[in-house]
PDB file of N, CA and C in Angstrom:
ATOM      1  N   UNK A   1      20.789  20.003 -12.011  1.00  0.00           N
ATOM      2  CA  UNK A   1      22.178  19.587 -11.880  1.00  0.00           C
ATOM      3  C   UNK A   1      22.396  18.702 -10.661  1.00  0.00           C
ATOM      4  N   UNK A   2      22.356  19.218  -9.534  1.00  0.00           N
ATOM      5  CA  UNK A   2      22.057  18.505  -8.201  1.00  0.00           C
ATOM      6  C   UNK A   2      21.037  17.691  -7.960  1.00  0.00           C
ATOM      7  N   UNK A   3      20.004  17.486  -8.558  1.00  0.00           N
ATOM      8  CA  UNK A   3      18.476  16.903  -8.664  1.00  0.00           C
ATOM      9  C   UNK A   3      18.923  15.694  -8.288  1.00  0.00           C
ATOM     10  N   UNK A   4      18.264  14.737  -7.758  1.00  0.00           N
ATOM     11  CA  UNK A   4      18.036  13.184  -8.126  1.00  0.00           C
ATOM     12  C   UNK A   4      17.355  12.654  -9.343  1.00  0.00           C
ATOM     13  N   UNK A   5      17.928  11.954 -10.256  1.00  0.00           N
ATOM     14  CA  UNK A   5      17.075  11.695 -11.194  1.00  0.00           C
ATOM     15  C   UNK A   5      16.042  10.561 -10.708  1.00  0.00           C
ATOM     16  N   UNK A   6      14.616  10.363 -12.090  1.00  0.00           N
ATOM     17  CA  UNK A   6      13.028   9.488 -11.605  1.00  0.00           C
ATOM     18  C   UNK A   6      13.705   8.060 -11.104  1.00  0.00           C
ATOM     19  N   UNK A   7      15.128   7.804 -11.643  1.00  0.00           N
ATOM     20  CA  UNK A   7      15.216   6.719 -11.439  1.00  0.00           C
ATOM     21  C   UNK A   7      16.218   5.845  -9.973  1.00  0.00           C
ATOM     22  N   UNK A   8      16.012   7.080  -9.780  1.00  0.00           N
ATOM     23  CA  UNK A   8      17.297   7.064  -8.054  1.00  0.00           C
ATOM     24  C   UNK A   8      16.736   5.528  -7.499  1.00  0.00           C
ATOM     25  N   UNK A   9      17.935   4.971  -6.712  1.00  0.00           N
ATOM     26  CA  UNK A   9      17.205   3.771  -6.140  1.00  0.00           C
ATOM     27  C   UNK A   9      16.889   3.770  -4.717  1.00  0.00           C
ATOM     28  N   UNK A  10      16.071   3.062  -4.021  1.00  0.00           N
ATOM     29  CA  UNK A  10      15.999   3.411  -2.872  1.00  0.00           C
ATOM     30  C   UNK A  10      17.190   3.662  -1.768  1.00  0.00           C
ATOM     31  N   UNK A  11      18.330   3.413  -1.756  1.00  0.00           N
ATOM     32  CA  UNK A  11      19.566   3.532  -1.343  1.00  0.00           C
ATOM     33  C   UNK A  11      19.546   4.781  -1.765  1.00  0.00           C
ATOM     34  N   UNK A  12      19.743   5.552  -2.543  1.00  0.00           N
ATOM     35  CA  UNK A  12      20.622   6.820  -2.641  1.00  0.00           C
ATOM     36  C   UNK A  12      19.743   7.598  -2.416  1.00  0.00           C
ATOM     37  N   UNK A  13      18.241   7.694  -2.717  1.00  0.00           N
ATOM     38  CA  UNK A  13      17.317   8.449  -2.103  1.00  0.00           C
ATOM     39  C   UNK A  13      17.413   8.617   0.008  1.00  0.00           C
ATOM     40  N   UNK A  14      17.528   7.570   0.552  1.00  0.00           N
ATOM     41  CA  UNK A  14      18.004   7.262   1.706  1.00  0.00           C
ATOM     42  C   UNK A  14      18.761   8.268   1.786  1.00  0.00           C
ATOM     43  N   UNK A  15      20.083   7.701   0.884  1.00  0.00           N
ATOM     44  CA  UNK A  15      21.059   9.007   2.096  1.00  0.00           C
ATOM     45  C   UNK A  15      20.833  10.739   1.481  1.00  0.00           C
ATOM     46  N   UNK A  16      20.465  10.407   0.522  1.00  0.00           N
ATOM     47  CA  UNK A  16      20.032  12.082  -0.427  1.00  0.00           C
ATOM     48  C   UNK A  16      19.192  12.792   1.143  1.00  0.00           C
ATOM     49  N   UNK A  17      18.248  11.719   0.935  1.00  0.00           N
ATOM     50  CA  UNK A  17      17.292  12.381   2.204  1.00  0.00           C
ATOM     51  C   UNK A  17      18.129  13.177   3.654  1.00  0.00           C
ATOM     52  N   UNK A  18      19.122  12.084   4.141  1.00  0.00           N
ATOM     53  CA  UNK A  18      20.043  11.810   5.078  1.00  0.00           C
ATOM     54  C   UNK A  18      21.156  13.173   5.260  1.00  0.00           C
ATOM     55  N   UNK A  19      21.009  13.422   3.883  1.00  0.00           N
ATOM     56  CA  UNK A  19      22.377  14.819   3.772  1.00  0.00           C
ATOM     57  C   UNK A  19      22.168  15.895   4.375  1.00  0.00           C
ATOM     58  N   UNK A  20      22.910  16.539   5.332  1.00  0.00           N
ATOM     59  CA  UNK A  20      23.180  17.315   6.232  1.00  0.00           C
ATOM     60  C   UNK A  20      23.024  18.697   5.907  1.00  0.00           C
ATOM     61  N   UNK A  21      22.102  19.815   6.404  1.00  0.00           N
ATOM     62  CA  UNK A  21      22.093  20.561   5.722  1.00  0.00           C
ATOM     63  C   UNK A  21      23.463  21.644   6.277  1.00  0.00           C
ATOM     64  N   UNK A  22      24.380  22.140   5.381  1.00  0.00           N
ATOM     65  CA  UNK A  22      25.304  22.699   5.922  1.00  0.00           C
ATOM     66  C   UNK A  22      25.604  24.148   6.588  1.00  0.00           C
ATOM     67  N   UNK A  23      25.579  24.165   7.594  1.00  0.00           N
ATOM     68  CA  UNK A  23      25.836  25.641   8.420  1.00  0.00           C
ATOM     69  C   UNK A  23      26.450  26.877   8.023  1.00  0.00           C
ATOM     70  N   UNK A  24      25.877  27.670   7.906  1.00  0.00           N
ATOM     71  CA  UNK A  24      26.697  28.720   7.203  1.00  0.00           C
ATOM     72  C   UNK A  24      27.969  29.104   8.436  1.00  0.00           C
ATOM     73  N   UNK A  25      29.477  29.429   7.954  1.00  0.00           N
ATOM     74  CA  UNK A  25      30.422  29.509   8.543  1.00  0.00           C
ATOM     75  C   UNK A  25      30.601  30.988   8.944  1.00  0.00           C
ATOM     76  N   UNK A  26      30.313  31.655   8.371  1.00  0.00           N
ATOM     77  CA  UNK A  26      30.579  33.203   7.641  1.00  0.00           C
ATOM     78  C   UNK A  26      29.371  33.988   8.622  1.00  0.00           C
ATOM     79  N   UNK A  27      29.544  35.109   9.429  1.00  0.00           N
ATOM     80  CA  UNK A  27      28.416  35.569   9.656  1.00  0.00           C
ATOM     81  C   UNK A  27      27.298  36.497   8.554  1.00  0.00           C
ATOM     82  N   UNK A  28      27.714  36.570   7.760  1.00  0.00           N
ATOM     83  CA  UNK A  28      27.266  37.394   6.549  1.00  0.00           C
ATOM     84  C   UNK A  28      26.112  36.038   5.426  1.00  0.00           C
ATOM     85  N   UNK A  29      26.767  34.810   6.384  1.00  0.00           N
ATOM     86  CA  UNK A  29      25.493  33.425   5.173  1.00  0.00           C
ATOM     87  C   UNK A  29      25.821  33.447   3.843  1.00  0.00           C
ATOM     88  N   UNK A  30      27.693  33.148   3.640  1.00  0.00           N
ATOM     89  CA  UNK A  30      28.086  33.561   2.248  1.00  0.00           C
ATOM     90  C   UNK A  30      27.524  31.722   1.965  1.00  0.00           C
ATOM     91  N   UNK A  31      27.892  30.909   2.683  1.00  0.00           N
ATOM     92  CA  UNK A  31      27.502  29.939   2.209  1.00  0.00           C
ATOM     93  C   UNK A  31      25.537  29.308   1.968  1.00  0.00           C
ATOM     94  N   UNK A  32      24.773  30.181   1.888  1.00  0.00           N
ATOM     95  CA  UNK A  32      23.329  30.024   1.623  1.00  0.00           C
ATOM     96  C   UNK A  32      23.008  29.183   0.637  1.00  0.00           C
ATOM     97  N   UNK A  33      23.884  29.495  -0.463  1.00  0.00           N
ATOM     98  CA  UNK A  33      23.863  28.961  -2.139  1.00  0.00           C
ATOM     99  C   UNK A  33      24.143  27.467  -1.748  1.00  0.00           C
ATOM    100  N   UNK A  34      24.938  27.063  -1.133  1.00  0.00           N
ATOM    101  CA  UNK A  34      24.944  25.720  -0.624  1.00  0.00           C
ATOM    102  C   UNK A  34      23.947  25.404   0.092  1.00  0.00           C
ATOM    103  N   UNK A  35      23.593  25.975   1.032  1.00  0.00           N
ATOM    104  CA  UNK A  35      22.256  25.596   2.297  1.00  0.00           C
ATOM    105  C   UNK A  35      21.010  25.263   0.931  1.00  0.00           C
ATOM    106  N   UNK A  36      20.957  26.186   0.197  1.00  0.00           N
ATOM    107  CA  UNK A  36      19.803  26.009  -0.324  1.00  0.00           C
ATOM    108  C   UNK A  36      19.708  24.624  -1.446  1.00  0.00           C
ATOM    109  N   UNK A  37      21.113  24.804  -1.812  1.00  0.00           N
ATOM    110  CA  UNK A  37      21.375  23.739  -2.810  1.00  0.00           C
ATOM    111  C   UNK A  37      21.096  22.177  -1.736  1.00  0.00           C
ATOM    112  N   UNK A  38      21.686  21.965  -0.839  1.00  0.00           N
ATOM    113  CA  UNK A  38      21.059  21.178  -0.055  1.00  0.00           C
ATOM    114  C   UNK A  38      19.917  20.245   0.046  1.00  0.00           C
ATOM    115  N   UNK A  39      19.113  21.710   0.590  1.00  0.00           N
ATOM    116  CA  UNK A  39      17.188  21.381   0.992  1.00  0.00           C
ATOM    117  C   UNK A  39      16.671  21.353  -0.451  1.00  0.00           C
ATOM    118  N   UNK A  40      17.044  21.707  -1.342  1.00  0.00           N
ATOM    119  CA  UNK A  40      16.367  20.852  -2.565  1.00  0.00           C
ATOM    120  C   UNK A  40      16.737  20.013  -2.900  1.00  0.00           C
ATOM    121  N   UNK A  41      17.854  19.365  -2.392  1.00  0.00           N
ATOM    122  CA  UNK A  41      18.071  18.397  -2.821  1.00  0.00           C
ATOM    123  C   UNK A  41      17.348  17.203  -2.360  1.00  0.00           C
ATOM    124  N   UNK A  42      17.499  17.624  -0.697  1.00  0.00           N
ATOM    125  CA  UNK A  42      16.864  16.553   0.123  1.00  0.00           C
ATOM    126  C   UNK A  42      15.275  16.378  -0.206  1.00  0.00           C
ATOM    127  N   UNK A  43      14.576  18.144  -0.459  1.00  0.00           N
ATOM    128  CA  UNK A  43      13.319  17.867  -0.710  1.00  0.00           C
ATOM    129  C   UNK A  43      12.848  17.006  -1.815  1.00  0.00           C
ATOM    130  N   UNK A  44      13.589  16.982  -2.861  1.00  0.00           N
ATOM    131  CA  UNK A  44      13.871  16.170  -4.190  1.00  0.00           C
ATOM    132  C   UNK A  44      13.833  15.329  -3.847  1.00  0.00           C
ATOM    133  N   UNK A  45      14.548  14.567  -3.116  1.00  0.00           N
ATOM    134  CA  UNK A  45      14.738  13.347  -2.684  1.00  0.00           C
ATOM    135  C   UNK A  45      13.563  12.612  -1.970  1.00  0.00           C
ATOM    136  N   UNK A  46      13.315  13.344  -1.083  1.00  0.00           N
ATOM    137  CA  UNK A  46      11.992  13.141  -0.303  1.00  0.00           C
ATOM    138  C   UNK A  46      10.849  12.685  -1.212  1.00  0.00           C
ATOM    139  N   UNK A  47      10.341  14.012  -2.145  1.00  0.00           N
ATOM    140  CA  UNK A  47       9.357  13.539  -3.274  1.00  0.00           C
ATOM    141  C   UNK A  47       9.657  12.024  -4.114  1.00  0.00           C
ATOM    142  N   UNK A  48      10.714  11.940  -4.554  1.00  0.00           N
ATOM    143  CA  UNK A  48      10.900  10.930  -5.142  1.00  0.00           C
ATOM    144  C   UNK A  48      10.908   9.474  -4.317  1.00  0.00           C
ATOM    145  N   UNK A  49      11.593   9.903  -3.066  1.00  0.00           N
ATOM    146  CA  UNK A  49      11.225   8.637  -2.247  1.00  0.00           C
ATOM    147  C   UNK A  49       9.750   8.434  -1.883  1.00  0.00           C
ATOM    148  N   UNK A  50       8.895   9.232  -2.062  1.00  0.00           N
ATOM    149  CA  UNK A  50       7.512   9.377  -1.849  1.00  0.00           C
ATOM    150  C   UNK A  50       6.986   8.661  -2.983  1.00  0.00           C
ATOM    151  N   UNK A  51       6.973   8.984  -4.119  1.00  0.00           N
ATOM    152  CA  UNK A  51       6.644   8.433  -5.137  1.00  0.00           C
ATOM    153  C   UNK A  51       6.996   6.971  -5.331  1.00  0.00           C
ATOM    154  N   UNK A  52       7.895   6.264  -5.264  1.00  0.00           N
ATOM    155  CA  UNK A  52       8.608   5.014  -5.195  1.00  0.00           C
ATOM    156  C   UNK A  52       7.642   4.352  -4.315  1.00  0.00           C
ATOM    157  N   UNK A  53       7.430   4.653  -3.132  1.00  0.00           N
ATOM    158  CA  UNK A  53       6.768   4.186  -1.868  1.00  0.00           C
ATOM    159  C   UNK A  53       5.438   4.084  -2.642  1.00  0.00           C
ATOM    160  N   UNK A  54       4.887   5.177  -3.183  1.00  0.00           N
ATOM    161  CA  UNK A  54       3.346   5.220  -3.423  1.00  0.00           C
ATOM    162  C   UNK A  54       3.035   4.489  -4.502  1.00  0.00           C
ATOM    163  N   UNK A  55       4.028   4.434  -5.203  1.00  0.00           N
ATOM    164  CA  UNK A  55       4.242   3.747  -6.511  1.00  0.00           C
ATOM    165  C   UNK A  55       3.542   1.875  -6.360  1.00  0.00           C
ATOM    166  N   UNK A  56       4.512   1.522  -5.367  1.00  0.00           N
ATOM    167  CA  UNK A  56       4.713   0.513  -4.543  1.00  0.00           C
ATOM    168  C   UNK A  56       3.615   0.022  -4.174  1.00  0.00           C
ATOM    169  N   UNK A  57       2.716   0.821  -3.201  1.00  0.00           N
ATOM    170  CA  UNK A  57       1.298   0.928  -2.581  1.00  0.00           C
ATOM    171  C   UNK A  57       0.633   0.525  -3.809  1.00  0.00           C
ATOM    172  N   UNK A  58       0.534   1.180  -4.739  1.00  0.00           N
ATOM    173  CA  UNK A  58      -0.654   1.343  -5.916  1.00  0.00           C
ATOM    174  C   UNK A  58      -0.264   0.140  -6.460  1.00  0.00           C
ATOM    175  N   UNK A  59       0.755  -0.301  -6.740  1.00  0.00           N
ATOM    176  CA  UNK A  59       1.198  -2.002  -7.249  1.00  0.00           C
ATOM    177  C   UNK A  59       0.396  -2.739  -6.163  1.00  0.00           C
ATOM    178  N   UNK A  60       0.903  -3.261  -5.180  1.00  0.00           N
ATOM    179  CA  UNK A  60       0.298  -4.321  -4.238  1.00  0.00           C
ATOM    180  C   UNK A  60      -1.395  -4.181  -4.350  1.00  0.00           C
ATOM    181  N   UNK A  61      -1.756  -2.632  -3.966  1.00  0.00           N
ATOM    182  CA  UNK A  61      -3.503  -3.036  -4.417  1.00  0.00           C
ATOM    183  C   UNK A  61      -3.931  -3.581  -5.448  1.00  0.00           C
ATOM    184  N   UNK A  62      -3.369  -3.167  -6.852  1.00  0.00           N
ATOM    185  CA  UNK A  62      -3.931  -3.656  -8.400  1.00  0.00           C
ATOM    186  C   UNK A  62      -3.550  -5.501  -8.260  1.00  0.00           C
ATOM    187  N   UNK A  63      -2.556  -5.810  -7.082  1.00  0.00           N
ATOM    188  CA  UNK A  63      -2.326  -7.212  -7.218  1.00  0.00           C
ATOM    189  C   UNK A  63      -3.495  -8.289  -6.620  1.00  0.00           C
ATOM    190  N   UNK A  64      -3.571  -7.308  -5.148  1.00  0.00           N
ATOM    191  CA  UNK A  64      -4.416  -7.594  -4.166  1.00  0.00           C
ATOM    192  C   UNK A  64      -6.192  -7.616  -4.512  1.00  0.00           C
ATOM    193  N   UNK A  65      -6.553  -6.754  -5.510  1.00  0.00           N
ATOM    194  CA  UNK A  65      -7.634  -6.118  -5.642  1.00  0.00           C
ATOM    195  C   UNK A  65      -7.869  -7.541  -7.308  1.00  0.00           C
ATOM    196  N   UNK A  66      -6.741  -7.696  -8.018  1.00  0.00           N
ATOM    197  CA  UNK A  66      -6.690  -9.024  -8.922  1.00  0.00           C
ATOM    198  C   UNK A  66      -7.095 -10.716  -8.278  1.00  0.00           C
ATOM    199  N   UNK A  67      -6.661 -10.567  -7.328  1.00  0.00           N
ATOM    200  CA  UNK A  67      -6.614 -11.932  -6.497  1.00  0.00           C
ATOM    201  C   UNK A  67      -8.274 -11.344  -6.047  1.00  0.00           C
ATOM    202  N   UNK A  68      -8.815 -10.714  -5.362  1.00  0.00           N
ATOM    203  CA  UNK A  68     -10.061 -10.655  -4.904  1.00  0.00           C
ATOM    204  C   UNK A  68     -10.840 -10.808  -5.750  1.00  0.00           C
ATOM    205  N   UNK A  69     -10.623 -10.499  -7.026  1.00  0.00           N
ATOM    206  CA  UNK A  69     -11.327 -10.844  -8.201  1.00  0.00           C
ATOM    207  C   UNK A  69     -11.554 -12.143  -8.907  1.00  0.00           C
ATOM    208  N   UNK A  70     -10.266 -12.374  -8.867  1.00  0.00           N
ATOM    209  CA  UNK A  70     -10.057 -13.914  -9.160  1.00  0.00           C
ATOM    210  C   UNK A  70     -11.549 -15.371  -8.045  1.00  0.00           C
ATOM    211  N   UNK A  71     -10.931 -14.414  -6.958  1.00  0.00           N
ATOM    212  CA  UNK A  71     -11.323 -15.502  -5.821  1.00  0.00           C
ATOM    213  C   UNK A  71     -13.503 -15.614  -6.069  1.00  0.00           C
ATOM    214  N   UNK A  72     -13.744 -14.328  -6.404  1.00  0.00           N
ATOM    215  CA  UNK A  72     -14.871 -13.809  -6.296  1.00  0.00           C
ATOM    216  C   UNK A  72     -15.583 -14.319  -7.770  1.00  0.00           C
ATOM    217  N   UNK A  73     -14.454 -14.956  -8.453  1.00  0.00           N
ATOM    218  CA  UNK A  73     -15.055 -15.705  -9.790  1.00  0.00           C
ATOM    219  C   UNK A  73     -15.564 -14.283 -11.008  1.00  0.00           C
ATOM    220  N   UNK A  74     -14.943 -13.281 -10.779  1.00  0.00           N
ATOM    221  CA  UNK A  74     -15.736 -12.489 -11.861  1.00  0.00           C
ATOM    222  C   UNK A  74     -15.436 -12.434 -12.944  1.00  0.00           C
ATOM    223  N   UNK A  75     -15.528 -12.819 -14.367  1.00  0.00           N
ATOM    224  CA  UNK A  75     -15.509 -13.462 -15.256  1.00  0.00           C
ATOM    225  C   UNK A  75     -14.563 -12.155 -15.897  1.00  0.00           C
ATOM    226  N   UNK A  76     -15.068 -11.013 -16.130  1.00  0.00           N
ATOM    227  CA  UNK A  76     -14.472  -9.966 -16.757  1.00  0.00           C
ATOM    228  C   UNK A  76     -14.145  -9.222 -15.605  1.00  0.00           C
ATOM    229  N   UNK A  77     -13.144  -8.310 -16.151  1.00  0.00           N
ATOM    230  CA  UNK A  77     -12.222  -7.365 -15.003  1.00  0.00           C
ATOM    231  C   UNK A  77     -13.383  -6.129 -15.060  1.00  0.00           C
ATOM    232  N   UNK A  78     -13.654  -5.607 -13.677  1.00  0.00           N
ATOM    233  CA  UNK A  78     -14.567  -4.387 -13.510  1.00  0.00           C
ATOM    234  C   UNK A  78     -14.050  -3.797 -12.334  1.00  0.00           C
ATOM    235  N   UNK A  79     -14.933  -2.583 -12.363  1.00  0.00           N
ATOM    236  CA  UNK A  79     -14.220  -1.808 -11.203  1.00  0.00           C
ATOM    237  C   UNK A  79     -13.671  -2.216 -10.265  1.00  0.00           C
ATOM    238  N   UNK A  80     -12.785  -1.217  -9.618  1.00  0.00           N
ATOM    239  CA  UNK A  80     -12.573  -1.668  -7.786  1.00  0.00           C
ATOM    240  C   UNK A  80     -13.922  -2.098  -6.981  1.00  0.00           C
ATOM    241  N   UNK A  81     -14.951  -1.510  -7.000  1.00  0.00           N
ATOM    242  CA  UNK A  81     -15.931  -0.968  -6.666  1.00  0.00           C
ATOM    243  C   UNK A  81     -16.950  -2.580  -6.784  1.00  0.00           C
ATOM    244  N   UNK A  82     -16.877  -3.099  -7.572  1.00  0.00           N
ATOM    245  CA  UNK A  82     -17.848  -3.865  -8.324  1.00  0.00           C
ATOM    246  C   UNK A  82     -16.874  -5.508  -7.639  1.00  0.00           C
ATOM    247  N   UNK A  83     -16.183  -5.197  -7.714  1.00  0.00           N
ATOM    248  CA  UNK A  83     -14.977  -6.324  -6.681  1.00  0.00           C
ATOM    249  C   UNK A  83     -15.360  -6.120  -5.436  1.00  0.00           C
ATOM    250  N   UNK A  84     -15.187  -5.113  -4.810  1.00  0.00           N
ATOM    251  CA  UNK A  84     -15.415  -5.409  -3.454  1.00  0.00           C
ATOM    252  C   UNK A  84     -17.023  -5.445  -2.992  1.00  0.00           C
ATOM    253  N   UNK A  85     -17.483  -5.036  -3.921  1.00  0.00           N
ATOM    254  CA  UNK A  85     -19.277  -5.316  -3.862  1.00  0.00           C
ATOM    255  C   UNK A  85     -19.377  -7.147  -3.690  1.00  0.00           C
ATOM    256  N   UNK A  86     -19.145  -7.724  -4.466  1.00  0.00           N
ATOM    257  CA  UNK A  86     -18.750  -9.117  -5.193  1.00  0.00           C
ATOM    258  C   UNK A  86     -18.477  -9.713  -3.520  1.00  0.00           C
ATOM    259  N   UNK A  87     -17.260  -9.141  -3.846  1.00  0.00           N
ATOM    260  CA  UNK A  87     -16.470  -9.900  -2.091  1.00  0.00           C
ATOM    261  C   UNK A  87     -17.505  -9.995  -0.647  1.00  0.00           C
ATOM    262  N   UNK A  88     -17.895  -8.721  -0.821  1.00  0.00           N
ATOM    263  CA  UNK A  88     -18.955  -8.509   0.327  1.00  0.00           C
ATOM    264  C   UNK A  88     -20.253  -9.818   0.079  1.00  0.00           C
ATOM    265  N   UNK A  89     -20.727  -9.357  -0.420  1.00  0.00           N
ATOM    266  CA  UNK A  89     -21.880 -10.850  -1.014  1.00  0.00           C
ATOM    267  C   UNK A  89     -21.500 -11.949  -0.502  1.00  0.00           C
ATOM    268  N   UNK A  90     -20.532 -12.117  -1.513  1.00  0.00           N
ATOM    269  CA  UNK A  90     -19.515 -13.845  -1.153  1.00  0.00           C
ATOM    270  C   UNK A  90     -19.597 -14.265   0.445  1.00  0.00           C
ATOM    271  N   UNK A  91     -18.709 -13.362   0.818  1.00  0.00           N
ATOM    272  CA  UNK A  91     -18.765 -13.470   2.250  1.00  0.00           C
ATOM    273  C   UNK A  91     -19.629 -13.526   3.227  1.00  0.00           C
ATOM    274  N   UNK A  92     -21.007 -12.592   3.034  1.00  0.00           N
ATOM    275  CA  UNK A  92     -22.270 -12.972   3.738  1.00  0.00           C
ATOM    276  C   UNK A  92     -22.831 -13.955   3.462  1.00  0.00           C
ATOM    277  N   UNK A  93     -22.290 -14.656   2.104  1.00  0.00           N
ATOM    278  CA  UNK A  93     -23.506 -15.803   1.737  1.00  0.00           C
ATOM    279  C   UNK A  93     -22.377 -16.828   2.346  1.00  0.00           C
ATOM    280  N   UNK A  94     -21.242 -17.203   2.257  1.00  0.00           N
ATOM    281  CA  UNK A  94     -20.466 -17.922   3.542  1.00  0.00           C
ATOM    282  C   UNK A  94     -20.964 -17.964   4.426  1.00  0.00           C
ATOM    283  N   UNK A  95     -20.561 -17.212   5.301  1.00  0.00           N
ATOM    284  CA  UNK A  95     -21.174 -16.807   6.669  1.00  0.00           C
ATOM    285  C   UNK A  95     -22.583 -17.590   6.839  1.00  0.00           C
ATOM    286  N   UNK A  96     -23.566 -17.258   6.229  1.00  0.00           N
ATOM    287  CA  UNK A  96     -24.846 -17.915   6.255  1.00  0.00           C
ATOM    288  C   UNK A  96     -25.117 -19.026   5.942  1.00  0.00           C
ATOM    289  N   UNK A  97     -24.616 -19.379   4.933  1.00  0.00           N
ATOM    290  CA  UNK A  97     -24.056 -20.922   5.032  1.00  0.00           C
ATOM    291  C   UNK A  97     -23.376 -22.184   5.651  1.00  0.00           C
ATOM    292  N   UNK A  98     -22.631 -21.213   6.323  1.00  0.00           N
ATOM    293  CA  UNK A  98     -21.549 -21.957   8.053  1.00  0.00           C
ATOM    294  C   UNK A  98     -22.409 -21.910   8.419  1.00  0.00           C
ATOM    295  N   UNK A  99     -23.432 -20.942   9.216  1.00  0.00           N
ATOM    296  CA  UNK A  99     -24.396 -20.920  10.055  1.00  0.00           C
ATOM    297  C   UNK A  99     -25.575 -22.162   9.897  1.00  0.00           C
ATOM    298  N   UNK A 100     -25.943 -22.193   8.511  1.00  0.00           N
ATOM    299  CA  UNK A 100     -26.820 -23.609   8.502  1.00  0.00           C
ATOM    300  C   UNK A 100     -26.427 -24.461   8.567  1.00  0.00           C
ATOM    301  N   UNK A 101     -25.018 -24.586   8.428  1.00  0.00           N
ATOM    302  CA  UNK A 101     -24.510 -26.437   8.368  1.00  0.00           C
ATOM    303  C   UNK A 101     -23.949 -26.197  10.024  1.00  0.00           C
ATOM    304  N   UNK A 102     -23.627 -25.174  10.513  1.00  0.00           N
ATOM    305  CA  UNK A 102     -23.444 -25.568  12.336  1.00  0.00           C
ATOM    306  C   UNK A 102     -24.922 -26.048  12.631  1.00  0.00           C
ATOM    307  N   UNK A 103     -25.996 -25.151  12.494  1.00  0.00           N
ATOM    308  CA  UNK A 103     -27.390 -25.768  12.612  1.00  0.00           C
ATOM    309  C   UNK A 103     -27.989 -26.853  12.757  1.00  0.00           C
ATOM    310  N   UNK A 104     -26.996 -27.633  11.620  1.00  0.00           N
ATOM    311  CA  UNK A 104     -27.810 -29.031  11.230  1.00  0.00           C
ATOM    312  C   UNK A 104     -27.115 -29.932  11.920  1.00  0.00           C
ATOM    313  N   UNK A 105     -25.143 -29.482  12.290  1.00  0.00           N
ATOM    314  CA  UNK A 105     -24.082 -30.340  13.047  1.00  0.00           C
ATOM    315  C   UNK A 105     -24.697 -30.808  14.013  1.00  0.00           C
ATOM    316  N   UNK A 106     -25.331 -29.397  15.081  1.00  0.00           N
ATOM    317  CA  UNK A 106     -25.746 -29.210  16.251  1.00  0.00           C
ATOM    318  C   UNK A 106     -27.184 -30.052  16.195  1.00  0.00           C
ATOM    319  N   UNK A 107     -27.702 -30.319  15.377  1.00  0.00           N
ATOM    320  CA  UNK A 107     -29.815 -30.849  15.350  1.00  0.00           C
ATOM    321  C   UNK A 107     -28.888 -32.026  15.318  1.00  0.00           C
ATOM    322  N   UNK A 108     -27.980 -32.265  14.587  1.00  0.00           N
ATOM    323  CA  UNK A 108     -27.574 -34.123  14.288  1.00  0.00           C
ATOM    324  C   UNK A 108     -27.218 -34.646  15.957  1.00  0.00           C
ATOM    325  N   UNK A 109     -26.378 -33.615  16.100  1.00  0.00           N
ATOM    326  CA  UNK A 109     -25.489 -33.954  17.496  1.00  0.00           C
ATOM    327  C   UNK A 109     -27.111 -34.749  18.843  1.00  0.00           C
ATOM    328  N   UNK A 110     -27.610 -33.632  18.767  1.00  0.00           N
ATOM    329  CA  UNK A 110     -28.660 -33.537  19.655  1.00  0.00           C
ATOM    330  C   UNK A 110     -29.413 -34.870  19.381  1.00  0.00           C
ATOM    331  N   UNK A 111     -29.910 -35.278  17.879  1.00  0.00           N
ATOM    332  CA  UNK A 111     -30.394 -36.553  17.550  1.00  0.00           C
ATOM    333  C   UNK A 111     -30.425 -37.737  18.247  1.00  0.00           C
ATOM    334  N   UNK A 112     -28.212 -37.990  17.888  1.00  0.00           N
ATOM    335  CA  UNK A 112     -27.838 -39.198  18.362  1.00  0.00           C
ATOM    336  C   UNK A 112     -27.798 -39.150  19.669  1.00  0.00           C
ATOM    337  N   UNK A 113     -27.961 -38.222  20.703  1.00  0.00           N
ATOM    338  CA  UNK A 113     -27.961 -38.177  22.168  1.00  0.00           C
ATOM    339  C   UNK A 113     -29.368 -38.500  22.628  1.00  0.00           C
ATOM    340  N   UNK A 114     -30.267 -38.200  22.139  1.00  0.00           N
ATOM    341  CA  UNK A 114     -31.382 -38.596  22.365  1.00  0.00           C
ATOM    342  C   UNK A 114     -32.368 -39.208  21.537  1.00  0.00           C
ATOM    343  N   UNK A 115     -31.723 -39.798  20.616  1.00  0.00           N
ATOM    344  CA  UNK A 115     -32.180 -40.614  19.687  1.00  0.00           C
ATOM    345  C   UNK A 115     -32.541 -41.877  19.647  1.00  0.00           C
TER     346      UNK A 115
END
């Protein structure tokens, strides 16, 4: 009844979270049924703002982890695993490749100075 529904938006999860839990007035804690109604609510809220967030996370990697794929030329879609294997390679064989053409910048440089 009080729940947040899956589809709360980040705004109302905010203040759901935000809601005050209310003090019992009464020394006897007639108001509890409220206190409690409350902290589930907020905890509700919490989870669901958790989920949204993680939701979120798991989007940007499948985007991020697409583009690394892309970049890495792999013809068919394969694991996470098999992507960042890919990437790693790529990148050492870069790397080693800058390294021979500074090599050869530097042998040229040296040439025309004493050439």
């Amino acid at each position: 009844p009080n729940r947040p529904s899956s589809t709360m938006t980040d705004e109302n999860i905010a203040i759901a979270i935000a809601v005050p839990v209310p003090q019992s007035d009464t020394p006897d804690g007639a108001n509890g049924k409220d206190e409690l109604d409350s902290r589930e609510l907020r905890k509700s809220a919490r989870r669901e703002y958790h989920k949204c967030i993680e939701r979120k996370r798991r989007d940007r990697m499948r985007v991020l982890y697409e583009e690394l794929r892309v970049l890495t030329q792999l013809a068919e879609p394969t694991d996470k695993n098999a992507v960042l294997a890919d990437a790693i390679k790529l990148i050492q064989s870069l790397k080693s490749e800058t390294g021979m053409l500074e090599q050869q910048v530097f042998i040229k440089k040296k040439q025309r100075r004493f050439g």
